[in-house]
N, C-alpha and C. Protein backbone atom coordinates (compact mmCIF):
# COMPACT_ATOMS: atom_id res chain seq x y z
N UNK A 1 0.84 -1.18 0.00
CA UNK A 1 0.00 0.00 0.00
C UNK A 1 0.88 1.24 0.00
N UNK A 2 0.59 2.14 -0.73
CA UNK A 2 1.11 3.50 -1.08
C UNK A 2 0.66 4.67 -0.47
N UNK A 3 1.10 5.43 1.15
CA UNK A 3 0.41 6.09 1.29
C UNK A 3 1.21 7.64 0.67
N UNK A 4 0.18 8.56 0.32
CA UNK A 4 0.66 9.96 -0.23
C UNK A 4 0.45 10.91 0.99
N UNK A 5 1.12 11.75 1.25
CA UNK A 5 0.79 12.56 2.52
C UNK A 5 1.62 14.23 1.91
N UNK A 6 1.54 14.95 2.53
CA UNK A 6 1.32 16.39 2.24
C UNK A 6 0.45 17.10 1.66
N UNK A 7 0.91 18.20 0.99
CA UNK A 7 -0.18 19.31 0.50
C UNK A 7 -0.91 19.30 -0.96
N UNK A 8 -2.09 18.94 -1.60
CA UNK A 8 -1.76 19.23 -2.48
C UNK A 8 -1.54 20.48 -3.23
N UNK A 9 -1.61 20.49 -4.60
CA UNK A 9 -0.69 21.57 -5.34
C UNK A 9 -1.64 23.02 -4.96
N UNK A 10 -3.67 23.04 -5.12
CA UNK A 10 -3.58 23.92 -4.42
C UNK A 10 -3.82 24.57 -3.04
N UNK A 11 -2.92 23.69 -1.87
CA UNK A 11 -3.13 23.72 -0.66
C UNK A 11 -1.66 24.21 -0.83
N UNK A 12 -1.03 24.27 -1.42
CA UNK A 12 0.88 24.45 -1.41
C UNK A 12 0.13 26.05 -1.97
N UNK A 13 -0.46 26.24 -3.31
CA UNK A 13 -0.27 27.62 -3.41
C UNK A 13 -0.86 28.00 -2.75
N UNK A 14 -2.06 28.30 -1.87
CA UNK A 14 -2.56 28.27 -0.97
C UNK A 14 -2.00 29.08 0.28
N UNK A 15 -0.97 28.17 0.79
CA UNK A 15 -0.13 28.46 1.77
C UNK A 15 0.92 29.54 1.11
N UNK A 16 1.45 29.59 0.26
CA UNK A 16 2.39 30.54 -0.72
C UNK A 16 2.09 31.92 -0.23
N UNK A 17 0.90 31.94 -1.02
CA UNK A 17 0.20 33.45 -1.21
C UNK A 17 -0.08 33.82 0.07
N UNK A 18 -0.54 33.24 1.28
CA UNK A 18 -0.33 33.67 2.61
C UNK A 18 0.65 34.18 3.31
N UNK A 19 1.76 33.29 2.52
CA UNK A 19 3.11 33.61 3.29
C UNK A 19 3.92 35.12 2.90
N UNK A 20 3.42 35.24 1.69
CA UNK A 20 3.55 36.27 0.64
C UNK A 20 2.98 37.55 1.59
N UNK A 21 1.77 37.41 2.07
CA UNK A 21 1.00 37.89 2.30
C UNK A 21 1.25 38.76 3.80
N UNK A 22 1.99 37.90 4.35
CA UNK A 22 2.05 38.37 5.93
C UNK A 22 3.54 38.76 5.55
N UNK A 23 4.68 38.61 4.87
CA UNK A 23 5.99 39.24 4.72
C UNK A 23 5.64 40.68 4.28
N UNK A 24 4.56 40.99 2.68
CA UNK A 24 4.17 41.93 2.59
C UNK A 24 3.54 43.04 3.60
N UNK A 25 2.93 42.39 4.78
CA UNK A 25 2.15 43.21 5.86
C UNK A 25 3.71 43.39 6.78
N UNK A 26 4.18 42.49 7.04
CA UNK A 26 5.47 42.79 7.87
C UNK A 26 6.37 43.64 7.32
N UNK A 27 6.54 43.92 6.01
CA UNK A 27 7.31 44.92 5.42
C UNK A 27 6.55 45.88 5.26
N UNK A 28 5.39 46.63 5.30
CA UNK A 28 4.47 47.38 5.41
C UNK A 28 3.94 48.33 6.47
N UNK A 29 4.37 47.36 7.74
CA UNK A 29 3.98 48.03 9.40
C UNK A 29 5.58 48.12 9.79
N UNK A 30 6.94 47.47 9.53
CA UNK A 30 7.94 48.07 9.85
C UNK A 30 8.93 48.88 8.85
N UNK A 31 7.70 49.68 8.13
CA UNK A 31 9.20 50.45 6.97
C UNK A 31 8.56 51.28 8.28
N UNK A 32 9.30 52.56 9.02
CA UNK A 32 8.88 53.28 9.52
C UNK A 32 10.44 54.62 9.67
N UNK A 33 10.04 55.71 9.41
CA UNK A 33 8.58 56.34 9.31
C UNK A 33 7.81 56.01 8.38
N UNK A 34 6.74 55.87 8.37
CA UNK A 34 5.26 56.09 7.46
C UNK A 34 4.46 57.22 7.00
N UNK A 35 5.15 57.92 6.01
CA UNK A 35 4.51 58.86 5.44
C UNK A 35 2.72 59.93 6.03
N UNK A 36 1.80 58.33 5.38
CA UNK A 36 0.94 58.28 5.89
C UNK A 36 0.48 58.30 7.26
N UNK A 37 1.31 57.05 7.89
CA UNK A 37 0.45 57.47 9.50
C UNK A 37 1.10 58.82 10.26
N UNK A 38 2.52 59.44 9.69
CA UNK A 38 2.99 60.53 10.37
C UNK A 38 1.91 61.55 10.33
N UNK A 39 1.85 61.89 8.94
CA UNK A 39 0.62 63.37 8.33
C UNK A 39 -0.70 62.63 9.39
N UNK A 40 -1.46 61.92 9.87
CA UNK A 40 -2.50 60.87 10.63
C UNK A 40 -2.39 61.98 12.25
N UNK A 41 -1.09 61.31 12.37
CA UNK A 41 -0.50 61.89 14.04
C UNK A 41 -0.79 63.23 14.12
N UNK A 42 -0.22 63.87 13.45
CA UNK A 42 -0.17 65.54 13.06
C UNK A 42 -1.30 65.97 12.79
N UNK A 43 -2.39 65.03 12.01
CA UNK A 43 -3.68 65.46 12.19
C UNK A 43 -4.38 65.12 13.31
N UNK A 44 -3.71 64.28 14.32
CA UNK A 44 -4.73 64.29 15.46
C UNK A 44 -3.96 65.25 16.57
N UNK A 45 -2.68 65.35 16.35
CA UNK A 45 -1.84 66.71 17.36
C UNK A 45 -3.02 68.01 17.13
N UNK A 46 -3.15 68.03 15.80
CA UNK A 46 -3.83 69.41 15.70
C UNK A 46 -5.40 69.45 16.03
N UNK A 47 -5.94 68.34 15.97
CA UNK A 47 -7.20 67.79 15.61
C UNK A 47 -7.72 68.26 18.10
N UNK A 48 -6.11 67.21 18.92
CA UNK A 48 -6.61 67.71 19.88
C UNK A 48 -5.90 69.19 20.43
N UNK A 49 -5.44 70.18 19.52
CA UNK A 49 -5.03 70.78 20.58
C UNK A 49 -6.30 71.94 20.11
N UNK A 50 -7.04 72.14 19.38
CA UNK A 50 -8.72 72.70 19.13
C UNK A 50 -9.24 72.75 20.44
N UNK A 51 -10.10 73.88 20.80
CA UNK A 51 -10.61 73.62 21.49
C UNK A 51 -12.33 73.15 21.42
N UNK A 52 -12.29 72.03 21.77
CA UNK A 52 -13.78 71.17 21.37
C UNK A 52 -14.23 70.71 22.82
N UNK A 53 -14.93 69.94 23.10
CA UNK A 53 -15.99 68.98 23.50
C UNK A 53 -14.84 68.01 24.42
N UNK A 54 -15.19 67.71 25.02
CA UNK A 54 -14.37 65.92 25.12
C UNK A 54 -15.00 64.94 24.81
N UNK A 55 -14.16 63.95 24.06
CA UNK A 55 -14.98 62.96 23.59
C UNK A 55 -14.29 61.65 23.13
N UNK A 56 -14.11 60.75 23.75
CA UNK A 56 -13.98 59.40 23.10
C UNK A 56 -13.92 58.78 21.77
N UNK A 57 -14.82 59.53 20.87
CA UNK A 57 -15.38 58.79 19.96
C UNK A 57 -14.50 58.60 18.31
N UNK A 58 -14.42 57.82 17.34
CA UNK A 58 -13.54 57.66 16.72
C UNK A 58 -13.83 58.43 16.16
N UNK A 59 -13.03 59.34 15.34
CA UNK A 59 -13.72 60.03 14.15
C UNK A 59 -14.40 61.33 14.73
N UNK A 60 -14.07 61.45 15.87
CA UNK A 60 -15.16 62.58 16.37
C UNK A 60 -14.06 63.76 16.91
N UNK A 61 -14.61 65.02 16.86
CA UNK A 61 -13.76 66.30 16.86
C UNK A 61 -12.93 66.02 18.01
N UNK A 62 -11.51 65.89 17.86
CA UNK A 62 -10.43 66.02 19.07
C UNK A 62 -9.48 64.60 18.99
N UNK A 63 -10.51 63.33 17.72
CA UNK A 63 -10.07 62.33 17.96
C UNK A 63 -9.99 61.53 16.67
N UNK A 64 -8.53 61.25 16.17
CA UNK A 64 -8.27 61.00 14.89
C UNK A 64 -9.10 59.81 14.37
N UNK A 65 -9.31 58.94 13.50
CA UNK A 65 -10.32 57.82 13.20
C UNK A 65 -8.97 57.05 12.45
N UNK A 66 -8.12 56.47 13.31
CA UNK A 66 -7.07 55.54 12.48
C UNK A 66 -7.37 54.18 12.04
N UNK A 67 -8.78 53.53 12.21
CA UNK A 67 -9.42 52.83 11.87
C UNK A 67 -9.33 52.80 10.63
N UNK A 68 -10.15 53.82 9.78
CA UNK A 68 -10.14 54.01 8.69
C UNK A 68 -9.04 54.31 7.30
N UNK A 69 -7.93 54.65 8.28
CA UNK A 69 -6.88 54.92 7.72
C UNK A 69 -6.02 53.09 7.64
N UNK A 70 -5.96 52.38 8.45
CA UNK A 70 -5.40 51.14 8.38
C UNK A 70 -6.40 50.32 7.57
N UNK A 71 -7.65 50.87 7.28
CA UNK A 71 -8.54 49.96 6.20
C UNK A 71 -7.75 50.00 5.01
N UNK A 72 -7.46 51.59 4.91
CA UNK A 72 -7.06 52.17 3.13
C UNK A 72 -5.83 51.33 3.06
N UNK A 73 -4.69 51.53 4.46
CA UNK A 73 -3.98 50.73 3.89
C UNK A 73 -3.48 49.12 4.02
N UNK A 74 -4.31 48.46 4.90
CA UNK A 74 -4.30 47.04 4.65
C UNK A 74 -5.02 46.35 4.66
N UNK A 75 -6.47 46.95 4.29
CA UNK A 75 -7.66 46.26 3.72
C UNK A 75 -7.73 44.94 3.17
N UNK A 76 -6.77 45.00 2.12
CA UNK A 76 -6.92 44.08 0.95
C UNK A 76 -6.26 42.72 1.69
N UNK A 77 -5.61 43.06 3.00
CA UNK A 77 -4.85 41.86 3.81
C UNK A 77 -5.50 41.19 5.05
N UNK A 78 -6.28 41.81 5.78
CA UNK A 78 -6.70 41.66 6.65
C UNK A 78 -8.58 41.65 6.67
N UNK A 79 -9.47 40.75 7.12
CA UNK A 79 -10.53 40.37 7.44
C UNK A 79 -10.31 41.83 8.44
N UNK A 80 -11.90 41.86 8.63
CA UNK A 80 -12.26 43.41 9.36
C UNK A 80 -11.75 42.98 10.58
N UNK A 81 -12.28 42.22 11.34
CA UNK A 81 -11.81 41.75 13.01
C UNK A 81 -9.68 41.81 12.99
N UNK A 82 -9.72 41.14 11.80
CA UNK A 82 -8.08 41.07 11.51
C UNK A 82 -7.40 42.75 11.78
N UNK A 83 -8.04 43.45 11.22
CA UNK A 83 -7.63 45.05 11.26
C UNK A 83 -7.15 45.30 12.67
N UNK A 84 -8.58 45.31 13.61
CA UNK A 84 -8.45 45.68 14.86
C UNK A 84 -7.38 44.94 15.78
N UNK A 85 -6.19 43.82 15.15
CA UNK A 85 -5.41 42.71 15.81
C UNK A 85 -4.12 43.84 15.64
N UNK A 86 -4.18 45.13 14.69
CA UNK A 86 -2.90 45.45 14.06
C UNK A 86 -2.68 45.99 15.90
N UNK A 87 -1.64 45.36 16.24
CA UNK A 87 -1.40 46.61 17.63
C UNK A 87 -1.21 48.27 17.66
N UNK A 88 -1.64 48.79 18.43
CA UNK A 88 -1.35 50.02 18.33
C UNK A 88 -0.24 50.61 18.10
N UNK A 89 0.48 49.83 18.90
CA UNK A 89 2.41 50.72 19.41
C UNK A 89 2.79 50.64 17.83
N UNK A 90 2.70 50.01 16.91
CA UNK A 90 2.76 50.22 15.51
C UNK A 90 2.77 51.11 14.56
N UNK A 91 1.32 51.48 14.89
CA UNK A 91 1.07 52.90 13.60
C UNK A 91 0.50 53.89 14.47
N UNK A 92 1.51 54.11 15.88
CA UNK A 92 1.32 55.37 16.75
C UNK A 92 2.30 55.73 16.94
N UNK A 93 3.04 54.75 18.12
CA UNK A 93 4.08 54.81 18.63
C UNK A 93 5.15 55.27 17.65
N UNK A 94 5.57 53.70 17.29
CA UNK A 94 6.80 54.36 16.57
C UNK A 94 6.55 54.96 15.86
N UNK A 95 5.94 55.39 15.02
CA UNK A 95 5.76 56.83 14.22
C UNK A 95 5.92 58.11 14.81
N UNK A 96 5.38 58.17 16.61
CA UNK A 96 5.44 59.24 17.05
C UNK A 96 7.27 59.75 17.21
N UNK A 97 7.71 58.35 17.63
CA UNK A 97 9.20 58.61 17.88
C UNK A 97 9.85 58.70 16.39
N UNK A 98 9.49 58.41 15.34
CA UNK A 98 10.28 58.68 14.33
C UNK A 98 10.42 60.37 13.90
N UNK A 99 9.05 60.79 14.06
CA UNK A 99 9.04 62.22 14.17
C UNK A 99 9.56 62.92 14.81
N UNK A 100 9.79 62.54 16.26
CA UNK A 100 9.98 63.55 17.35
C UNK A 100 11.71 63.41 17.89
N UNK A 101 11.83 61.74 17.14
CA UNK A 101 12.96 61.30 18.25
C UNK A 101 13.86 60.87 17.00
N UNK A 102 13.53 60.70 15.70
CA UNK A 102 14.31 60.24 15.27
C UNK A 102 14.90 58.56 14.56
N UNK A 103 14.02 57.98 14.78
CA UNK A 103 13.63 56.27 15.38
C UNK A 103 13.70 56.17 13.75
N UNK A 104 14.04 55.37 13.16
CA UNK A 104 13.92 54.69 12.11
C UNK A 104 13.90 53.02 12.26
N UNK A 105 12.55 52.33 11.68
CA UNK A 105 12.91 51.15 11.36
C UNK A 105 12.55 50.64 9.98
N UNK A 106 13.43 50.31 9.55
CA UNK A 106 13.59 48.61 8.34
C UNK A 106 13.59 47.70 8.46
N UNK A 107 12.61 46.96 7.53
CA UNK A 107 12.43 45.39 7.25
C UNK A 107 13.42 45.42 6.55
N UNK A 108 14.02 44.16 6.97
CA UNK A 108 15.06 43.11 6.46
C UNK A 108 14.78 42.00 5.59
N UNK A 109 14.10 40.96 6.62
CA UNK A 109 13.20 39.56 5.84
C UNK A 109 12.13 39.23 6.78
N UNK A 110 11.65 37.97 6.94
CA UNK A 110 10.80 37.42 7.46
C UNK A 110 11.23 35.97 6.77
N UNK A 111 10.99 35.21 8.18
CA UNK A 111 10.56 33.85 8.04
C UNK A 111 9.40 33.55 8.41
N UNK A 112 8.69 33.00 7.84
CA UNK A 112 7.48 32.84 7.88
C UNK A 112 7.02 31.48 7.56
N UNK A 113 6.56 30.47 8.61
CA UNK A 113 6.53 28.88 8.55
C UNK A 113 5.06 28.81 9.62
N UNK A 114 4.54 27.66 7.93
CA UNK A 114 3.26 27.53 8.59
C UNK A 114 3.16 26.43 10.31
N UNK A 115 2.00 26.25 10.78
CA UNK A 115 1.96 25.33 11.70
C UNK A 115 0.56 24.99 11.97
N UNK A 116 0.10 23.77 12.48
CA UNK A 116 -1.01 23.49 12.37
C UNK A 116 -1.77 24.13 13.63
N UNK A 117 -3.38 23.83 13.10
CA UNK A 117 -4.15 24.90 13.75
C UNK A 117 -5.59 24.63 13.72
N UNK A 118 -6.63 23.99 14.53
CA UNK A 118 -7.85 23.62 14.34
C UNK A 118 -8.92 24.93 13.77
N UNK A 119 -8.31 25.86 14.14
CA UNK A 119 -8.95 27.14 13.51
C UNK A 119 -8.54 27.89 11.88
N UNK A 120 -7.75 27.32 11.27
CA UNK A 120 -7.21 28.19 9.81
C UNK A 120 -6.32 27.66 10.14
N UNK A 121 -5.37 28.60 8.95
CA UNK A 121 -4.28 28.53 8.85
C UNK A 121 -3.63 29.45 9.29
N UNK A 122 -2.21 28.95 10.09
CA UNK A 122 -1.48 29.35 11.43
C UNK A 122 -0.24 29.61 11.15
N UNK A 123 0.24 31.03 10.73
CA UNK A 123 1.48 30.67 10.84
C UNK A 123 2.71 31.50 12.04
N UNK A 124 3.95 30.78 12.20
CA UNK A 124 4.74 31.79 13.10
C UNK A 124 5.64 32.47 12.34
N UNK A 125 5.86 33.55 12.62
CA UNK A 125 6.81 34.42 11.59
C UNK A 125 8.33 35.15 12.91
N UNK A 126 9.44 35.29 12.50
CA UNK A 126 10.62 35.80 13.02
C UNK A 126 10.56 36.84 11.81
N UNK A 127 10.84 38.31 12.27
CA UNK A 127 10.77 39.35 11.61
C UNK A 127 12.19 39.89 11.64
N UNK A 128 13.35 39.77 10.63
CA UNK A 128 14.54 40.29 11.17
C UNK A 128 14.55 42.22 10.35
N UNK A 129 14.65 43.22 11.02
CA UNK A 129 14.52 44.36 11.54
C UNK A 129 15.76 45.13 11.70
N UNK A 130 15.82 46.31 11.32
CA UNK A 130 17.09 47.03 11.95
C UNK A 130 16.08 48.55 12.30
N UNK A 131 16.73 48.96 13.32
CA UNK A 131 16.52 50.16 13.99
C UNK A 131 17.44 51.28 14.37
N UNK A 132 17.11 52.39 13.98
CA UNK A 132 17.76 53.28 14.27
C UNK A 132 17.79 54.08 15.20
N UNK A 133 18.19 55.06 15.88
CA UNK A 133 18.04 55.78 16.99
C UNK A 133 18.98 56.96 16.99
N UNK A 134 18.91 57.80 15.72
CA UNK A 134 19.88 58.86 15.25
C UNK A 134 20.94 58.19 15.30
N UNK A 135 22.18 58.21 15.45
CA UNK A 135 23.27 57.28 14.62
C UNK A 135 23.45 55.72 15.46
N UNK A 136 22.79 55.68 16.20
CA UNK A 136 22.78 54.29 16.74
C UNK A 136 21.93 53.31 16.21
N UNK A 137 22.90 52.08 15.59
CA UNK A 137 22.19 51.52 15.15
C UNK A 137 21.77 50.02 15.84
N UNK A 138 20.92 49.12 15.08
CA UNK A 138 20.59 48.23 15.84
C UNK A 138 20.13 46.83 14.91
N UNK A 139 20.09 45.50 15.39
CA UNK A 139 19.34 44.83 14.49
C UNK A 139 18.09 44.28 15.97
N UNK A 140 16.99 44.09 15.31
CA UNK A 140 16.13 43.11 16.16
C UNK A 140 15.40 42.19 15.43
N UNK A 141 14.95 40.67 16.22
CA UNK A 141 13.66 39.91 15.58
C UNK A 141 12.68 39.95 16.37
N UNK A 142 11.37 40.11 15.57
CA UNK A 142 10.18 40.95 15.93
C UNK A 142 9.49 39.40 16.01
N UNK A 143 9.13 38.70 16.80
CA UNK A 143 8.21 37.37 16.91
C UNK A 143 7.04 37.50 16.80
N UNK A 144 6.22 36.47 15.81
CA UNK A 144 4.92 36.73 15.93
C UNK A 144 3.87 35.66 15.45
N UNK A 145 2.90 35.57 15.22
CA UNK A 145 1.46 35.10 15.03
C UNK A 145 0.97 35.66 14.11
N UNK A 146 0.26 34.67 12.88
CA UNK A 146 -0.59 35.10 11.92
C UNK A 146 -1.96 33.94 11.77
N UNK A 147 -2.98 34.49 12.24
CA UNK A 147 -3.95 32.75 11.39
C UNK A 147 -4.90 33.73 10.56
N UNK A 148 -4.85 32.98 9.42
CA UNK A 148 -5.54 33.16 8.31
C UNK A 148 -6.98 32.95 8.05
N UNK A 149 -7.71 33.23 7.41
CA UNK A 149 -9.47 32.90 7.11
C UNK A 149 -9.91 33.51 5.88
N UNK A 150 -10.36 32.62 5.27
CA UNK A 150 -10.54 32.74 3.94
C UNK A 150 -9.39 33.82 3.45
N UNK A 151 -8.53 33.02 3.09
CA UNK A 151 -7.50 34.10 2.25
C UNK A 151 -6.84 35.47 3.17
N UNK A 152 -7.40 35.88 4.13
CA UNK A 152 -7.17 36.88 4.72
C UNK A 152 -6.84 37.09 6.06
N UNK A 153 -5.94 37.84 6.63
CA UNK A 153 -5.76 37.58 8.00
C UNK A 153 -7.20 38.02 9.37
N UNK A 154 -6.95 36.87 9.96
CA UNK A 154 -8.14 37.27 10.74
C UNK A 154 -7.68 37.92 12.10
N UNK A 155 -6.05 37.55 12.45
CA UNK A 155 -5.55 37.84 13.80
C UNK A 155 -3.77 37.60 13.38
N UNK A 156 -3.60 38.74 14.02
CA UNK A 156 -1.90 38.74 13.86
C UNK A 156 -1.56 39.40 15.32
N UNK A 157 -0.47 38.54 15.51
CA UNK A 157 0.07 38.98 17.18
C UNK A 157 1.29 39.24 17.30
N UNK A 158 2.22 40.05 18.03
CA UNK A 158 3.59 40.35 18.43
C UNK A 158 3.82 40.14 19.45
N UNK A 159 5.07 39.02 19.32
CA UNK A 159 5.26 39.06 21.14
C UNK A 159 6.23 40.29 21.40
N UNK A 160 5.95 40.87 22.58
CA UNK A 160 6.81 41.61 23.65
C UNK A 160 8.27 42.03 22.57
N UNK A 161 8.43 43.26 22.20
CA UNK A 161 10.07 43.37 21.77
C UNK A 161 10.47 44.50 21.60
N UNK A 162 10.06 44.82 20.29
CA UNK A 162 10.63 45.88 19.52
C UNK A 162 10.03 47.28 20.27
N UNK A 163 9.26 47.59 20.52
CA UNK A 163 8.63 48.96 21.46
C UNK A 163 9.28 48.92 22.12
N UNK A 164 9.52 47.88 23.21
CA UNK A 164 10.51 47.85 24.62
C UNK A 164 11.72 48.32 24.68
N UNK A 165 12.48 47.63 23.25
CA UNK A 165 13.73 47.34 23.04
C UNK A 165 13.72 49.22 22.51
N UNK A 166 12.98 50.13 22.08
CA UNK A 166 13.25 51.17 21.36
C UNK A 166 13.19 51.90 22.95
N UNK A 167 11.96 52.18 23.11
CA UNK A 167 11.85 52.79 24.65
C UNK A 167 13.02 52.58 25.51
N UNK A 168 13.38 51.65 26.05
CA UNK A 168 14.64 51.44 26.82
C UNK A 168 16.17 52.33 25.98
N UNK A 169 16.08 51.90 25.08
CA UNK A 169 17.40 53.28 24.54
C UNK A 169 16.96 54.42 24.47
N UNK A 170 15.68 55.08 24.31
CA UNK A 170 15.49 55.84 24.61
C UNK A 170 15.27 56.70 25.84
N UNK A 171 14.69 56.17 26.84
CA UNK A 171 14.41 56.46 28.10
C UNK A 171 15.64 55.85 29.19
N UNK A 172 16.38 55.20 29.06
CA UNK A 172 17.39 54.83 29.54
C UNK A 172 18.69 55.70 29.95
C-alpha cells in the first residue's frame, strides 16, 4: 500500500500566497517612518489641541479615526476583526518617535513557517529588523502570530520586543 501525505498543489499555493501575504504586511507596518500614519499623528496633534468637546469617539472632533486609515492601507490583507489585531504601538508609537525622536525602522526579511491549527491557517513568523536611533544603530527579531481565514488575516500577534527594546534606549 502506497500512502501519499502532504499538501496538495492547491493547498501548497494556498499556503504561498499567505506567506507572501504576511511578509508583505510585515514589510508594510515596519518600513517606519510612514509617510501616511505621520501626516495621521499631526492630524490628530492638531485635531486635539482645538478647542472642542471631550470625547472618546472615533472620528469625532479632538479624535483622529485611524481605523479608517489602516482599512485604506491594509484592507486588501486583513478580514475586518483582523484590522483591529494590528497593535497600536505600531502605527502610533513608533511613528510618534520617528518624528519627534528620530527612530527609524527597516524590514530586512521574514521567516514565515506555517503550523497546524484547528482554527485556519497558522502561521509563526521571526521578523529580522534594523533600527535606528539617530546614529545608533541596531538589528532586532520581531516574533509573531498570523492565522488566516478565507485568504485573509483574521488575527496577527507580536510578542513583547521591539517597542521595549526602542523605549529602553530611549528612556534609559
Amino acid at each position: 500500500m502506497i500512502s501519499l501525505s502532504g499538501c496538495s498543489k492547491g493547498e501548497e499555493k494556498q499556503e504561498q500566497k499567505e506567506k507572501e501575504v504576511v511578509t508583505t504586511v510585515l514589510e508594510k507596518l515596519f518600513t517606519i517612518p510612514n509617510q501616511k500614519m505621520q501626516d495621521a499623528y499631526e492630524e490628530a496633534t492638531k485635531m486635539a489641541e482645538q478647542a472642542a468637546a471631550e470625547t472618546t469617539e472615533p472620528g469625532a472632533y479632538g479624535v483622529y479615526d485611524f481605523q479608517k486609515l489602516l482599512e485604506e492601507m491594509y484592507g486588501s490583507y486583513f478580514t475586518e476583526e483582523g484590522i483591529e489585531s494590528i497593535p497600536y504601538w505600531i502605527y502610533t508609537n513608533l511613528n510618534v518617535y520617528a518624528a519627534d525622536r528620530d527612530v527609524t525602522v527597516t524590514f530586512k526579511n521574514a521567516d514565515v513557517q506555517p503550523e497546524g491549527s484547528s482554527e485556519g491557517n497558522y502561521y509563526t513568523f521571526i521578523t529580522e529588523l534594523e533600527y535606528s536611533i539617530g546614529e545608533k544603530e541596531a538589528v532586532f527579531e520581531q516574533k509573531g502570530t498570523a492565522l488566516f481565514e478565507d485568504g485573509k488575516i483574521k488575527n496577527i500577534y507580536f510578542a513583547d520586543g521591539l517597542m521595549e527594546e526602542i523605549e529602553n534606549q530611549l528612556f534609559m
